[in-house]
Protein backbone atom coordinates (compact mmCIF):
# COMPACT_ATOMS: atom_id res chain seq x y z
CA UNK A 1 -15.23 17.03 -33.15
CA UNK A 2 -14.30 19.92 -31.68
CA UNK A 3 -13.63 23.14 -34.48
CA UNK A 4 -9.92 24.30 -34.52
CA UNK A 5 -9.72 27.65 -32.96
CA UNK A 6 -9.78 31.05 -35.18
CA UNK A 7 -6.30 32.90 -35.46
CA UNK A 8 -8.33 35.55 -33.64
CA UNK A 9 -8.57 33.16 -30.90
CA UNK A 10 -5.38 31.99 -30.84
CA UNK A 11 -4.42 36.21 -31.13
CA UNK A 12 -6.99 37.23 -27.93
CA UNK A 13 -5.43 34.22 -25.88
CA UNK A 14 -1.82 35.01 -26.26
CA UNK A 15 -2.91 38.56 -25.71
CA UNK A 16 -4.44 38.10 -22.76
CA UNK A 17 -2.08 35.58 -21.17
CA UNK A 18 0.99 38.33 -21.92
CA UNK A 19 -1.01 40.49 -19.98
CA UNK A 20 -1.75 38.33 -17.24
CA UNK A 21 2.43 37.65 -17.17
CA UNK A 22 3.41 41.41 -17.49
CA UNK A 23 1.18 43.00 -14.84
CA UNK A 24 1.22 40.19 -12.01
CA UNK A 25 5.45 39.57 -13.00
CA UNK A 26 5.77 43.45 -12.77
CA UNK A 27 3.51 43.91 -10.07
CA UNK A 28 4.97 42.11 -7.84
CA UNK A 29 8.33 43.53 -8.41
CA UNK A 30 6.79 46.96 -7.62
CA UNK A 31 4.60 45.81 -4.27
CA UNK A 32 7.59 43.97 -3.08
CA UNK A 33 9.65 47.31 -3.13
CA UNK A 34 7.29 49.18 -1.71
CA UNK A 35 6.91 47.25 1.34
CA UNK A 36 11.13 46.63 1.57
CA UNK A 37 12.34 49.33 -0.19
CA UNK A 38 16.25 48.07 0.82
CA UNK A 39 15.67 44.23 -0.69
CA UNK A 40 12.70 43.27 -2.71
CA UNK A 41 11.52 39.91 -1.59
CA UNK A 42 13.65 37.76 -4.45
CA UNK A 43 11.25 34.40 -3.41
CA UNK A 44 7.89 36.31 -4.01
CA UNK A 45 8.86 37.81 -7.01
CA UNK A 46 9.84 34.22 -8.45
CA UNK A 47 6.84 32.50 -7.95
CA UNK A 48 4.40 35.49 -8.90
CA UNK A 49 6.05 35.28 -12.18
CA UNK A 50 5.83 31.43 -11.91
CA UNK A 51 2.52 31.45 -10.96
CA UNK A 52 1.18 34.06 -13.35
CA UNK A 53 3.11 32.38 -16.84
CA UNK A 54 1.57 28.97 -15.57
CA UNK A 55 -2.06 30.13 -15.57
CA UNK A 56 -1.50 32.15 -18.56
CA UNK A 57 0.00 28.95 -20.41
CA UNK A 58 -3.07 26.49 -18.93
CA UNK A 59 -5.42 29.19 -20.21
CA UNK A 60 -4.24 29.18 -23.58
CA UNK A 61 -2.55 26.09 -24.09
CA UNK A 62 -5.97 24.62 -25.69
CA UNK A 63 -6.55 27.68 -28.17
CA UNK A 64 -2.82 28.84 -29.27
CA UNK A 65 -0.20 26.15 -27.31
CA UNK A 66 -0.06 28.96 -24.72
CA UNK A 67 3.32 30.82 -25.90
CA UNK A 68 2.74 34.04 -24.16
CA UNK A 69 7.00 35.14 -25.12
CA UNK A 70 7.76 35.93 -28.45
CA UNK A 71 11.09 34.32 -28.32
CA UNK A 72 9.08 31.24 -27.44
CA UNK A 73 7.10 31.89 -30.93
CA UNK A 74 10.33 32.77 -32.32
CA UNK A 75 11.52 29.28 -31.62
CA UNK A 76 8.29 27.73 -32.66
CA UNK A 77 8.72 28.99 -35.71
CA UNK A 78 12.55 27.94 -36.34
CA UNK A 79 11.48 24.04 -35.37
CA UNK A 80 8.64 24.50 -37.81
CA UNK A 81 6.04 24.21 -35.09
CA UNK A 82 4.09 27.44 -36.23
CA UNK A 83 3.98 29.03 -39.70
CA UNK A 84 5.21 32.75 -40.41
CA UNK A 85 1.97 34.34 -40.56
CA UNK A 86 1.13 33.23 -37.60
CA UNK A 87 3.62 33.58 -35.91
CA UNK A 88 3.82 37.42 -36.72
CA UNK A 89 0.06 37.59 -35.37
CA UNK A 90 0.83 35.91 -32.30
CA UNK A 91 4.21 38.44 -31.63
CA UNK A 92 1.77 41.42 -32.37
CA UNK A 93 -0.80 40.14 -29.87
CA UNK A 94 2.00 39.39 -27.11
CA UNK A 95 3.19 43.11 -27.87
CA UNK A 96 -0.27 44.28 -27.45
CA UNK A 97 -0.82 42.08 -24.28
CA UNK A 98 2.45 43.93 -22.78
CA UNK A 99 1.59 46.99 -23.26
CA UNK A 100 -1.66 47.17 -21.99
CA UNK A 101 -0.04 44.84 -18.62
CA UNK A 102 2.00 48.14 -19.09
CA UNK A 103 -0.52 50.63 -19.10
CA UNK A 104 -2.04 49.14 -15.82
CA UNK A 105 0.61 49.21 -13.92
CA UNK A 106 1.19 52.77 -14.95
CA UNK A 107 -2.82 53.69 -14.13
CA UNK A 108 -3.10 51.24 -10.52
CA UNK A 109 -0.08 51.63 -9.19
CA UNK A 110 0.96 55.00 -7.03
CA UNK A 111 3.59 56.67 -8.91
CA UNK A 112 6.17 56.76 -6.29
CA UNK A 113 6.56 53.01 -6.02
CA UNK A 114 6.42 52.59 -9.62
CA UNK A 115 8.88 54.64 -10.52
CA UNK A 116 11.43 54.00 -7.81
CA UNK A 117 11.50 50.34 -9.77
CA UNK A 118 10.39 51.67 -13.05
CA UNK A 119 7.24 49.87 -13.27
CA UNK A 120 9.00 46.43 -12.80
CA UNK A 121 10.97 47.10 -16.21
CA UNK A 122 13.95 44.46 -16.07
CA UNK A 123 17.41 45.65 -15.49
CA UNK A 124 21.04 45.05 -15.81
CA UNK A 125 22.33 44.69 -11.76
CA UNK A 126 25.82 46.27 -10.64
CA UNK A 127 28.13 43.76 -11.75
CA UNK A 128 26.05 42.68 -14.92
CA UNK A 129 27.73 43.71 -18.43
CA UNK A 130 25.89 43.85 -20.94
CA UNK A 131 27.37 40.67 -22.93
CA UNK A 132 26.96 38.89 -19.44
CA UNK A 133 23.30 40.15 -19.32
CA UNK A 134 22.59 38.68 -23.11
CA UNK A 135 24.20 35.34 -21.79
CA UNK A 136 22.56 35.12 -18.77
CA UNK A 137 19.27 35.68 -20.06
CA UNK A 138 19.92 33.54 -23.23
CA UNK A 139 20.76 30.50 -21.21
CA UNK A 140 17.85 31.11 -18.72
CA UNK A 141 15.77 31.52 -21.95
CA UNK A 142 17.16 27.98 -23.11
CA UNK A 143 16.28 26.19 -20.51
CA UNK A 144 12.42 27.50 -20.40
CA UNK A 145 12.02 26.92 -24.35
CA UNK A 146 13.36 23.83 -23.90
CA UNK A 147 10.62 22.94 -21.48
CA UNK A 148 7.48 24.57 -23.57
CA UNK A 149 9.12 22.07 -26.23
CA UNK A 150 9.34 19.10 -23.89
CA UNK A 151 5.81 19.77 -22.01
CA UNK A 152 4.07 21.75 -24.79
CA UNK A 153 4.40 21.60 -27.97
CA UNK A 154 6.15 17.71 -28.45
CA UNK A 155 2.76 15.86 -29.22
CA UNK A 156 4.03 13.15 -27.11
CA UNK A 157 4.37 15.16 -24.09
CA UNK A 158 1.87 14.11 -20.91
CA UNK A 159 0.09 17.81 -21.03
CA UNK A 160 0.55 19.31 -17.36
CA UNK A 161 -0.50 22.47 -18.31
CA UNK A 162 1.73 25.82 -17.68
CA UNK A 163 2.82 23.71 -14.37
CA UNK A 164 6.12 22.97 -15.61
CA UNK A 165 6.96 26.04 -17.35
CA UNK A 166 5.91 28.16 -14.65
CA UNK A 167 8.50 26.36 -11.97
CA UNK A 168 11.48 27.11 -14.96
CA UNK A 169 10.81 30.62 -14.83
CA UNK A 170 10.59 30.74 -11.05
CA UNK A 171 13.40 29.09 -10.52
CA UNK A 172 14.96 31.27 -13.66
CA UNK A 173 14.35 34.26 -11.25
CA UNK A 174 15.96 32.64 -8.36
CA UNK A 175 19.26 32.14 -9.87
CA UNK A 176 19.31 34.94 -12.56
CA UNK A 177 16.93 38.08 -11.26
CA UNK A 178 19.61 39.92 -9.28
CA UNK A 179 21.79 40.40 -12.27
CA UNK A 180 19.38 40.14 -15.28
CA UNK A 181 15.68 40.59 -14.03
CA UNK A 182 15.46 37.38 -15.49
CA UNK A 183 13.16 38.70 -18.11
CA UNK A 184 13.83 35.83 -20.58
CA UNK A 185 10.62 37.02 -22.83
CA UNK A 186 10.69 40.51 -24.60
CA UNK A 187 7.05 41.10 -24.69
CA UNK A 188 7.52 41.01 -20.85
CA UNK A 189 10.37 43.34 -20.67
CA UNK A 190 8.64 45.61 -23.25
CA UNK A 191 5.54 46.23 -21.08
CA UNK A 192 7.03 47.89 -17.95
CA UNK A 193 9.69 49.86 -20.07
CA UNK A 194 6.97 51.68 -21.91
CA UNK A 195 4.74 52.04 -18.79
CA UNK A 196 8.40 54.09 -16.98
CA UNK A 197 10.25 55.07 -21.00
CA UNK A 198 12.74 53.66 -19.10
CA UNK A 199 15.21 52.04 -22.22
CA UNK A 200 18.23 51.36 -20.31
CA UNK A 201 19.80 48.22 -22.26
CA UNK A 202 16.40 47.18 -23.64
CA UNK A 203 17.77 45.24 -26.46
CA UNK A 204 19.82 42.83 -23.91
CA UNK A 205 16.01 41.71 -23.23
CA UNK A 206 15.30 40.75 -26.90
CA UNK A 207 18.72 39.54 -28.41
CA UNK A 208 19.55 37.00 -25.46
CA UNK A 209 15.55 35.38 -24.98
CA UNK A 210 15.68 35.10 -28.82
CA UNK A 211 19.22 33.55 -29.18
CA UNK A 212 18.51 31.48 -26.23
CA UNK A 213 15.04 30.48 -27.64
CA UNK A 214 16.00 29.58 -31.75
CA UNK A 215 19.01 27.51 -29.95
CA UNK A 216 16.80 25.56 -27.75
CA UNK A 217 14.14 24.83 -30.66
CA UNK A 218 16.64 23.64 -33.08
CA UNK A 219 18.38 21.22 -30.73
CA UNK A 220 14.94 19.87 -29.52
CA UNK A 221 14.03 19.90 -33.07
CA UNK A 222 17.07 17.52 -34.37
CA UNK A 223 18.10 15.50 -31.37
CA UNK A 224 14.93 14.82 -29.49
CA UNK A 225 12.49 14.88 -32.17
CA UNK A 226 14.16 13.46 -34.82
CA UNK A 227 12.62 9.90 -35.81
């Protein structure tokens, strides 16, 4: 039988797989403006982030449930999935994952392009207020917690690795990217807006994922799960 994996494991997974997320999700957002400065490709910048957060999921899914979001944890924790110490590990190792996905960018990208996007750092659009942006982003964060619960963490699920939550947060980016950055994970958002110290409405990128994520987890929790 196979041993369970160390909470230093389960810490260097999540880690890496929030790095994996921040610098190909960010990446993309700053190669896509430097080679269409007047629209960013919205398609390519969903499915890099899709892509990237369902490889970073498979990868980790084995060792920690592959949570790589600490609103994700967050709701893990309010369902009772994931105990408080570790949970606080794994948020400190997403953090950690972020900013070094932060610091990349910041050291491989030229600092023109970077900037003129600020490192891929998610942002509010024109029309967005800031309750709006907390909505938007809770919702969007609803429906991908709701997922990780359905494909993830429910011990019933049929395990299709990060396949399924990848396609929520591409299509996530789709409908909500113009006016939120669809961020929906604050270790994500956290990354790029160290990598520019660009803080503009930072916290709409922590309240809404985590609102979005504890509602998601408790309703999953008591209606689906319940015996």
């Amino acid at each position: 039988m196979a041993k369970e994996p160390t909470i230093g494991q389960k810490a260097m997974v999540e880690a890496f797989g929030t790095f994996l997320l921040t610098f190909i999700g960010a990446g993309a957002v700053i190669a896509t403006y430097a080679l269409s400065p007047a629209y960013p490709a919205l398609l390519i910048i969903a499915v890099a982030n899709g892509i990237a957060l369902a490889l970073a999921v498979t990868v980790a899914m084995n060792i920690s449930g592959g949570h790589i979001n600490p609103a994700v944890t967050i709701g893990a924790l309010f369902a009772g999935k994931i105990s408080k110490p570790d949970a606080a590990v794994y948020i400190v190792s997403q953090l950690v994952g972020a900013f070094i996905g932060g610091a990349f960018l910041l050291a491989l990208y030229p600092a023109a392009a970077g900037a003129a996007v600020h490192y891929g750092t998610p942002g509010l659009g024109q029309s967005t207020g800031v309750v709006n942006g907390i909505l938007f982003e809770a919702l969007m964060t609803f429906f991908l917690v709701f997922v990780v619960f359905a494909t993830a963490i429910d011990r019933r699920a049929v395990k299709v690795g990060g396949f399924a939550i990848g396609l929520t947060v591409m299509l996530d980016v789709l409908v909500g990217g113009p006016f939120t950055g669809a961020a929906m994970n604050p270790a994500r958002a956290i990354g790029p807006t160290i990598a520019s110290m660009y803080f503009a409405n930072w916290y709409v990128y922590w309240i809404g994922p985590i609102l979005g994520a504890i509602v998601a987890a408790l309703i999953y929790k008591y209606l689906i799960l319940k015996d």
